[in-house]
Protein backbone atom coordinates (compact mmCIF):
# COMPACT_ATOMS: atom_id res chain seq x y z
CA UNK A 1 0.00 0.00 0.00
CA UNK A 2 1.65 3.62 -0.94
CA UNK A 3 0.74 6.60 0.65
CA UNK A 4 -0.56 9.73 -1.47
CA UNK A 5 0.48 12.87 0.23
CA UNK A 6 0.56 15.37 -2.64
CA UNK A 7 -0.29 15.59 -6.87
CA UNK A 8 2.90 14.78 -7.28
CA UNK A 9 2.97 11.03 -5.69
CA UNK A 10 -0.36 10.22 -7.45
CA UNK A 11 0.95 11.17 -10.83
CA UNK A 12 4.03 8.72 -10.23
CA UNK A 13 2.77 6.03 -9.05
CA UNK A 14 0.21 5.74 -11.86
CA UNK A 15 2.93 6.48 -14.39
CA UNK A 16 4.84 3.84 -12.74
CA UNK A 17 1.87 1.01 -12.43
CA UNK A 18 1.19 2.09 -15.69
CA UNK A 19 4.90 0.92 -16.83
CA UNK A 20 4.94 -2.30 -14.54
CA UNK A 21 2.07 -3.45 -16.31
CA UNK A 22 3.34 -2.89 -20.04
CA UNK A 23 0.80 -0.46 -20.79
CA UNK A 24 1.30 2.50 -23.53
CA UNK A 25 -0.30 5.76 -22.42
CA UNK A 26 -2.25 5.40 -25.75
CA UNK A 27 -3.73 2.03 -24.26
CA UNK A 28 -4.66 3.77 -20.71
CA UNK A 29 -5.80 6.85 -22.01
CA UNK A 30 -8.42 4.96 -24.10
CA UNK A 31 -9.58 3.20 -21.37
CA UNK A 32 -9.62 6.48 -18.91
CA UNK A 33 -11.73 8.55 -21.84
CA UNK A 34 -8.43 10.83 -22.28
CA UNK A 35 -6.40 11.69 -24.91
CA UNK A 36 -2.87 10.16 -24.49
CA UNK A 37 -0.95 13.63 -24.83
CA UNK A 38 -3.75 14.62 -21.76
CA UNK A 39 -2.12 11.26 -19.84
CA UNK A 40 0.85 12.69 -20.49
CA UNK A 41 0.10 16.11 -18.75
CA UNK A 42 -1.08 14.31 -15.86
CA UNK A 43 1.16 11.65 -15.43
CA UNK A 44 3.81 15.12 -14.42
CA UNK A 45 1.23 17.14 -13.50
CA UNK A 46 -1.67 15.79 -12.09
CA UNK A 47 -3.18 18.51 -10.22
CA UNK A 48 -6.07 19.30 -12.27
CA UNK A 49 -7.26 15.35 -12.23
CA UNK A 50 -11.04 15.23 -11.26
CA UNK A 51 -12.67 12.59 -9.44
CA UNK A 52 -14.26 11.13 -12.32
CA UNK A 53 -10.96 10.86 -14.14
CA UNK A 54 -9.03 9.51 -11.16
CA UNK A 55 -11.39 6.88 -10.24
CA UNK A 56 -11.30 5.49 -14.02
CA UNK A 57 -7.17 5.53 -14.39
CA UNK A 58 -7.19 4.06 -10.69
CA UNK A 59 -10.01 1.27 -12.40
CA UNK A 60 -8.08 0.86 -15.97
CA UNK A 61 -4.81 0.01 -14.11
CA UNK A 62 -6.66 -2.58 -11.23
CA UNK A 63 -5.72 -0.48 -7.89
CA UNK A 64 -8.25 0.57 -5.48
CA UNK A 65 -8.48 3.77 -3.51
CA UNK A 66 -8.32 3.37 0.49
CA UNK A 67 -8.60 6.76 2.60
CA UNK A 68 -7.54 6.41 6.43
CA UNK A 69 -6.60 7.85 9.39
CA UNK A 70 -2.58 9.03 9.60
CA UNK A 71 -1.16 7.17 12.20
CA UNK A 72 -3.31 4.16 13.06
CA UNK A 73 -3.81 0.63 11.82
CA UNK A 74 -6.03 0.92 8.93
CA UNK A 75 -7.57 -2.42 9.25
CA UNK A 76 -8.83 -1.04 12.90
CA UNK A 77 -10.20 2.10 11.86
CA UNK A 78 -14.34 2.61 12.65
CA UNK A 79 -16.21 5.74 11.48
């Protein structure tokens, strides 16, 4: 499990499951609704990712999103 602290780590760890799966950006940007020079952008920059957009690259590369409290043990955790 990574943890996402800023833009900057989402951006490289999609870039990078993108890579560890043998995927083009062309072939990920397809699935995500994107053009791949858009990918591209947001692969270095991904600030301006929506939810939407997030949820579908998260969903085209097969990793899910977990949110949880800093500093405990996530499996624990009751809201």
């Amino acid at each position: 499990m990574r943890t996402i602290t800023t833009p900057a780590h989402i951006g490289a760890l999609l870039a990078s499951r993108r890579k560890h799966l043998k995927l083009s950006q062309s072939q990920v940007a397809e699935k995500v609704g994107i053009s791949q020079n858009r990918l591209s952008v947001l692969e270095t920059d991904p600030a301006a990712l929506d939810m939407k957009k997030l949820l579908a690259w998260l969903n085209a590369l097969g990793l899910d999103m977990t949110v949880g409290e800093r500093g405990t043990d996530k499996s624990k955790v009751e809201w």
